[in-house]
N, C-alpha and C. Protein backbone atom coordinates (compact mmCIF):
# COMPACT_ATOMS: atom_id res chain seq x y z
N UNK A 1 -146.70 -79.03 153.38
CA UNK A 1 -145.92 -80.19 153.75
C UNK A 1 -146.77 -81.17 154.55
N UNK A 2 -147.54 -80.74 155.27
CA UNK A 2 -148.81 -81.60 155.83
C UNK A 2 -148.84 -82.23 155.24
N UNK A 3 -149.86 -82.15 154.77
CA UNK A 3 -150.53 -82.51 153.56
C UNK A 3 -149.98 -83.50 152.71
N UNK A 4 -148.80 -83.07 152.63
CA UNK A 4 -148.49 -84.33 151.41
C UNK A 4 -147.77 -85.65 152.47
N UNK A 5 -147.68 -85.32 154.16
CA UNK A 5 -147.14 -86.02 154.90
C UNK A 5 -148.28 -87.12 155.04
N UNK A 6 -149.37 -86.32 155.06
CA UNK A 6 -150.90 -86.85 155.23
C UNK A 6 -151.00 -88.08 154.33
N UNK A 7 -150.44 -87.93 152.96
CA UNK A 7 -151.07 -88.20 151.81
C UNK A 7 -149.94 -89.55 151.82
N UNK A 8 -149.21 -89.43 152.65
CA UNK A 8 -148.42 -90.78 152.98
C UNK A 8 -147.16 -91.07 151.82
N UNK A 9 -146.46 -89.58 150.89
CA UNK A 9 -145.95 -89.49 150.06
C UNK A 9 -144.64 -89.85 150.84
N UNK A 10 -143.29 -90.00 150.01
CA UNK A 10 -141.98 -90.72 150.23
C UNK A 10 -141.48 -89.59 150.35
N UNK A 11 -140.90 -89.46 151.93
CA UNK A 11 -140.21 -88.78 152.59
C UNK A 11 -138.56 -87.53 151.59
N UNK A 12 -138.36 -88.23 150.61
CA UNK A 12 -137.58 -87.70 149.09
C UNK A 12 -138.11 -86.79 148.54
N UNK A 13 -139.68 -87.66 148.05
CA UNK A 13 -140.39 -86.34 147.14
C UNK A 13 -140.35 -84.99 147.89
N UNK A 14 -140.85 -85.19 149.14
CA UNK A 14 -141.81 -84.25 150.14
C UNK A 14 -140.24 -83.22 150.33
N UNK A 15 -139.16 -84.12 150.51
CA UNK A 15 -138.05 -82.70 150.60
C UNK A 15 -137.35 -82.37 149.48
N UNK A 16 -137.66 -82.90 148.37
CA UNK A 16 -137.28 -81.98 146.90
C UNK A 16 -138.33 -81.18 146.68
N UNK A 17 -139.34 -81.18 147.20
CA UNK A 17 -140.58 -80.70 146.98
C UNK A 17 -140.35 -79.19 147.43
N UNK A 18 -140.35 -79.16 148.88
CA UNK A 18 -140.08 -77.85 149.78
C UNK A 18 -138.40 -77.66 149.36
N UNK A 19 -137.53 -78.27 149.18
CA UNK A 19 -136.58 -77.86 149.13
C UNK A 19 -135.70 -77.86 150.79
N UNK A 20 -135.87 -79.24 151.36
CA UNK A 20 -135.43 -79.21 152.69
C UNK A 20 -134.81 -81.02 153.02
N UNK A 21 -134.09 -81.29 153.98
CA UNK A 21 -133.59 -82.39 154.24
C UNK A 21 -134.48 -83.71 154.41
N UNK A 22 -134.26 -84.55 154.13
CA UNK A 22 -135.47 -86.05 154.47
C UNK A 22 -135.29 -86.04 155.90
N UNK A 23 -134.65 -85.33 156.52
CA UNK A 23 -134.32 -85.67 158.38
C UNK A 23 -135.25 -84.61 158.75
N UNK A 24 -135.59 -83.54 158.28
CA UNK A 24 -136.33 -82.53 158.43
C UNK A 24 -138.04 -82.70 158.19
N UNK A 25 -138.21 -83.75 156.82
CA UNK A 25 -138.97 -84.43 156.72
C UNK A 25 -139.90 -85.13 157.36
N UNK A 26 -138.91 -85.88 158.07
CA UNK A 26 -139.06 -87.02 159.13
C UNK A 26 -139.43 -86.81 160.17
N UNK A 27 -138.64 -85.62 161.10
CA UNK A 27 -139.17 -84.99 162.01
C UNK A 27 -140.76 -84.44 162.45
N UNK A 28 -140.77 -83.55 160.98
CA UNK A 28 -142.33 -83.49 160.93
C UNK A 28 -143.47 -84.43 160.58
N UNK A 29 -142.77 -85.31 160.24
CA UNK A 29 -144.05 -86.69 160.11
C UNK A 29 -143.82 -87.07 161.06
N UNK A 30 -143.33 -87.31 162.32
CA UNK A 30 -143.18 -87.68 163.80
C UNK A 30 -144.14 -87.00 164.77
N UNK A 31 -144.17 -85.57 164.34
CA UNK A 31 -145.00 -84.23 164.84
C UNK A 31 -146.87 -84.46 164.56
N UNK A 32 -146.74 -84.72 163.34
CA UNK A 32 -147.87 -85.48 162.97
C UNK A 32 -148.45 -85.86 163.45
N UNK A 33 -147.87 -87.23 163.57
CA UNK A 33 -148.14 -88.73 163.95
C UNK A 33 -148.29 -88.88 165.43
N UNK A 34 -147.40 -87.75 166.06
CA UNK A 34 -147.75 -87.97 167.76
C UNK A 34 -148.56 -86.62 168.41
N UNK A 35 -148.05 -85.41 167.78
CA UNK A 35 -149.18 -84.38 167.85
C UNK A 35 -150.66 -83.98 167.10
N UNK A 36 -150.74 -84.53 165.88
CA UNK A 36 -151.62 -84.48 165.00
C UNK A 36 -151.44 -83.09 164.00
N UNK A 37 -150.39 -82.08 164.46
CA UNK A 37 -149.82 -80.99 164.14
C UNK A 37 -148.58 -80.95 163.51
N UNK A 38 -147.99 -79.92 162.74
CA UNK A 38 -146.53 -79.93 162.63
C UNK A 38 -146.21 -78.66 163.49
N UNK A 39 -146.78 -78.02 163.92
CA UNK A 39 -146.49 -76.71 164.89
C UNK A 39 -145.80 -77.57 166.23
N UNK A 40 -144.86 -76.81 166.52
CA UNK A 40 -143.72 -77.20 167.75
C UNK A 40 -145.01 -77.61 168.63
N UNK A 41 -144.80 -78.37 169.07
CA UNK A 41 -145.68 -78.75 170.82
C UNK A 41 -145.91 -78.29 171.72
N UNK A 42 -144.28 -77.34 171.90
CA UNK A 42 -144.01 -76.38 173.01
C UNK A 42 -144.80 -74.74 173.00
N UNK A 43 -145.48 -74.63 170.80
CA UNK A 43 -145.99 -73.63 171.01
C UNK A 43 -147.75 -74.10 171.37
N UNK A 44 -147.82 -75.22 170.93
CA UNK A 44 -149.55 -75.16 171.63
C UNK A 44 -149.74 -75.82 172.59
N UNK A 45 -150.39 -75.26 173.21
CA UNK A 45 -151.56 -75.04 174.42
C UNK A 45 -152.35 -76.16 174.39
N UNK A 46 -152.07 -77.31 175.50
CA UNK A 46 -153.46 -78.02 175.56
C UNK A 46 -155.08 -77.65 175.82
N UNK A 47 -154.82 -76.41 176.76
CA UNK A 47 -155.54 -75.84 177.12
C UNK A 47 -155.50 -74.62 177.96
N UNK A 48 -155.87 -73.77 177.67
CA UNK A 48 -156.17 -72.50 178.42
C UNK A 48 -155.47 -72.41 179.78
N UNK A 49 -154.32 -71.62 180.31
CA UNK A 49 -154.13 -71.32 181.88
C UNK A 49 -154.79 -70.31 182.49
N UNK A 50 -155.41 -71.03 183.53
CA UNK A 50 -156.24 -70.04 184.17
C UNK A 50 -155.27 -68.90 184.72
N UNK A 51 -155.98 -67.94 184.95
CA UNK A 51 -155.46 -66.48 184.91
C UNK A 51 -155.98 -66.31 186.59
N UNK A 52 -154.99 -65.22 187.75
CA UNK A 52 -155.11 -65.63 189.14
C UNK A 52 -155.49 -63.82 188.29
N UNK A 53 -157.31 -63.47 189.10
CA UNK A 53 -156.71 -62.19 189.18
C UNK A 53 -156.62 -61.69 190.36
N UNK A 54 -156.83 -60.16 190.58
CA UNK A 54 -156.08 -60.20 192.00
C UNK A 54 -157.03 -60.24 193.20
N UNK A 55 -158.73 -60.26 192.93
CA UNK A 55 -159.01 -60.90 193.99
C UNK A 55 -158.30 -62.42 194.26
N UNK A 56 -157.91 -63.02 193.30
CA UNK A 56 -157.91 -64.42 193.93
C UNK A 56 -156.71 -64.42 194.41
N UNK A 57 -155.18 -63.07 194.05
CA UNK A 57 -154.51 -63.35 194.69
C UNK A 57 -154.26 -62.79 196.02
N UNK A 58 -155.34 -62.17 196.20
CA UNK A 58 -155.74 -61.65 197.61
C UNK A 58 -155.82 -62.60 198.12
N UNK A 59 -156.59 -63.29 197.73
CA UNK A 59 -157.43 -64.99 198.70
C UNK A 59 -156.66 -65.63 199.24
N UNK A 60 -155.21 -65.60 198.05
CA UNK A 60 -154.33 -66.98 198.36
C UNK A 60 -153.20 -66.20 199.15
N UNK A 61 -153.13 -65.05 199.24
CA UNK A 61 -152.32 -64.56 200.16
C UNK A 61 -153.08 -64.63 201.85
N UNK A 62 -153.77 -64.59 201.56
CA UNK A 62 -155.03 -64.23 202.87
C UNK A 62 -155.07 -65.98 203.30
N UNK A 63 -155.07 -66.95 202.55
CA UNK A 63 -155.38 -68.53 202.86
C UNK A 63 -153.83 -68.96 203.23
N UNK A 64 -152.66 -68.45 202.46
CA UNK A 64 -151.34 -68.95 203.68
C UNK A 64 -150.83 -68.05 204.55
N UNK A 65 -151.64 -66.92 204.70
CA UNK A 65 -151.37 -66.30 206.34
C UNK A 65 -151.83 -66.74 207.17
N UNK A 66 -153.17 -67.35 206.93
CA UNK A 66 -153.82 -67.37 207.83
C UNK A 66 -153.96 -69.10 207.65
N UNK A 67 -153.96 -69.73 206.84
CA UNK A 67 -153.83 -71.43 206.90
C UNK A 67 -152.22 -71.78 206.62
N UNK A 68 -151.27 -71.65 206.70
CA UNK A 68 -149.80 -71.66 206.83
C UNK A 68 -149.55 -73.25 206.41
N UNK A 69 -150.46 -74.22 206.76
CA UNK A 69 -150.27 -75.59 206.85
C UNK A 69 -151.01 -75.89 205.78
N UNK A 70 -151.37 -75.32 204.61
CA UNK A 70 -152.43 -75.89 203.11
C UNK A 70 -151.10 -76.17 202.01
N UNK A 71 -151.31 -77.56 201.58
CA UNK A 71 -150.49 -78.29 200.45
C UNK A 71 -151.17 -77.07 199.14
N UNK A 72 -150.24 -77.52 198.52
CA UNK A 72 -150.87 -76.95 196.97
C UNK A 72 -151.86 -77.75 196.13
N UNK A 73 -151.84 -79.08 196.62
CA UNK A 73 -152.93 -80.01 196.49
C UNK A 73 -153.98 -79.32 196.99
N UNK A 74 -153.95 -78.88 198.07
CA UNK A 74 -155.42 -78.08 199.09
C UNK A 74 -155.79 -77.16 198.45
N UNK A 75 -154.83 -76.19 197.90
CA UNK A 75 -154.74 -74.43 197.41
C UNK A 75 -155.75 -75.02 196.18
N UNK A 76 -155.20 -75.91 195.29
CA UNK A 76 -156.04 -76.17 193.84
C UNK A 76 -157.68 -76.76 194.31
N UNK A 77 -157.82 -77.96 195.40
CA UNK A 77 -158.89 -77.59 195.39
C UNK A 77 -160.17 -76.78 195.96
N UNK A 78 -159.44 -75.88 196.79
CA UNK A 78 -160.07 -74.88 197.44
C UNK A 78 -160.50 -73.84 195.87
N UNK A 79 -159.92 -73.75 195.30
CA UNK A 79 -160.01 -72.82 194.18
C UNK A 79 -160.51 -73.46 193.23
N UNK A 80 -160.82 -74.72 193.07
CA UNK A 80 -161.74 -75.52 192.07
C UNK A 80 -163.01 -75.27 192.62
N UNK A 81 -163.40 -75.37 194.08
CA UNK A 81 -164.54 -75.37 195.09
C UNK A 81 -165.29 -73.75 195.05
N UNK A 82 -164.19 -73.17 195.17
CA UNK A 82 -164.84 -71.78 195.32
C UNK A 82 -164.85 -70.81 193.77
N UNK A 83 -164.04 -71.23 193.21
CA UNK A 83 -163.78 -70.25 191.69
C UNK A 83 -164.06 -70.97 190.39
N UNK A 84 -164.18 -72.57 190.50
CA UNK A 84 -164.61 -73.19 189.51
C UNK A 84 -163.07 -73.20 188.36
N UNK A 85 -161.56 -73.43 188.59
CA UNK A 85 -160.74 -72.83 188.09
C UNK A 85 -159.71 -73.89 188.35
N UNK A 86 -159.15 -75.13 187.92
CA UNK A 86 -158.72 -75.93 188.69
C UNK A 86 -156.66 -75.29 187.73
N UNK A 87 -156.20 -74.29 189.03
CA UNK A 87 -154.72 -74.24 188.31
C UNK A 87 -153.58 -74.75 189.05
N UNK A 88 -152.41 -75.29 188.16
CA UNK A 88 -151.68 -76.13 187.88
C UNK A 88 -150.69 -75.73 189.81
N UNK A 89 -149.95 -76.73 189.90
CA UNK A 89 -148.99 -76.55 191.21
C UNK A 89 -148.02 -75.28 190.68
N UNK A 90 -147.66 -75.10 189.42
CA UNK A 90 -146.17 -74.54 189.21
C UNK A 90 -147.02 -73.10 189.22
N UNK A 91 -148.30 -72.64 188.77
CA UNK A 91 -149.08 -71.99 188.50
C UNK A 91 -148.84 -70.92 190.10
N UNK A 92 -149.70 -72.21 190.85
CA UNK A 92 -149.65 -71.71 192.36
C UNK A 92 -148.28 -71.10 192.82
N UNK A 93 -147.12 -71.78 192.81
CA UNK A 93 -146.15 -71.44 192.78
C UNK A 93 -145.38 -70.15 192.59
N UNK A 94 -145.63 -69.67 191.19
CA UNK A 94 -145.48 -68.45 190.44
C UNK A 94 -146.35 -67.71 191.32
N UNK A 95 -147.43 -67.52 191.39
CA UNK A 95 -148.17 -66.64 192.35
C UNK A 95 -147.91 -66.58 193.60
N UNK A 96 -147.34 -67.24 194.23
CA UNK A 96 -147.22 -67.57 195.70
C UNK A 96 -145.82 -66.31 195.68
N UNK A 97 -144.67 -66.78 194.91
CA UNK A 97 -143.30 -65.95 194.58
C UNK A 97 -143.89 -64.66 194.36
N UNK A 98 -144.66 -64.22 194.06
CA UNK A 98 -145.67 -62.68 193.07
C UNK A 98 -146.09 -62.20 193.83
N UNK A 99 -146.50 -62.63 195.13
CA UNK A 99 -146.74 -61.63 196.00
C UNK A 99 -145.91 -61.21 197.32
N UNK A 100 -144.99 -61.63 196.83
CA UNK A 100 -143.52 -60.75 197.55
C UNK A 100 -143.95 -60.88 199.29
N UNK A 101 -144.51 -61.83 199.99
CA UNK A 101 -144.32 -62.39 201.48
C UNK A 101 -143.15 -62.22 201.83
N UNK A 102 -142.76 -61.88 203.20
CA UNK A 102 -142.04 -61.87 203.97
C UNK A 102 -142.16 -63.63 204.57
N UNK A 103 -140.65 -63.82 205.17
CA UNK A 103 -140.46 -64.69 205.50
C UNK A 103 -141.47 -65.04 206.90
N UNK A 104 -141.41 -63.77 207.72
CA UNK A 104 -142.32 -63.70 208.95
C UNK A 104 -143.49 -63.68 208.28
N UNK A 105 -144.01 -63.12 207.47
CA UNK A 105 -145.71 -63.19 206.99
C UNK A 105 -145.69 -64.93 206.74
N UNK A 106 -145.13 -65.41 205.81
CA UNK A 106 -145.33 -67.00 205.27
C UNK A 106 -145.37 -68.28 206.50
């Protein structure tokens, strides 16, 4: 179906072709045209998520015990600086929840 989306064929042929709706059609020439893909968006990956392992989530447990006052702006680039690894706020986040702190530890 690419392919013939590619080939700039009339949205009719392309779904008598497969045997599917011109709205269905359409959709995926949209996918195309703004992803360069017809695979959902939601399944690819712009790029790789860095992976915390557990030295680093030692680190970051060890950096808000002991730095209590570091943004997640700080956390990412402390860990760009030292690990070469630049990961996302929601990333930090998830890990921060993962290592099960006490309210008195945080």
């Amino acid at each position: 179906m690419e392919q013939m989306i590619r080939q700039a064929k009339e949205p009719g042929v392309i779904a008598e072709h497969f045997g599917c709706t011109t709205r269905y059609v359409t959709t995926m020439a949209n996918r195309v045209l703004v992803f360069g893909l017809i695979k959902d968006p939601k399944l690819c990956r712009r790029s790789p998520a860095p992976v915390f392992n557990t030295t680093m989530k030692e680190e970051l447990a060890w950096l808000i015990i002991s730095r209590s006052d570091y943004y997640q702006e700080e956390l990412q680039f402390y860990f760009l600086d030292n690990w070469h690894v630049w990961p996302s706020q929601p990333t930090i986040s998830r890990v921060i929840t993962s290592l099960d702190l006490t309210w008195k530890k945080a």
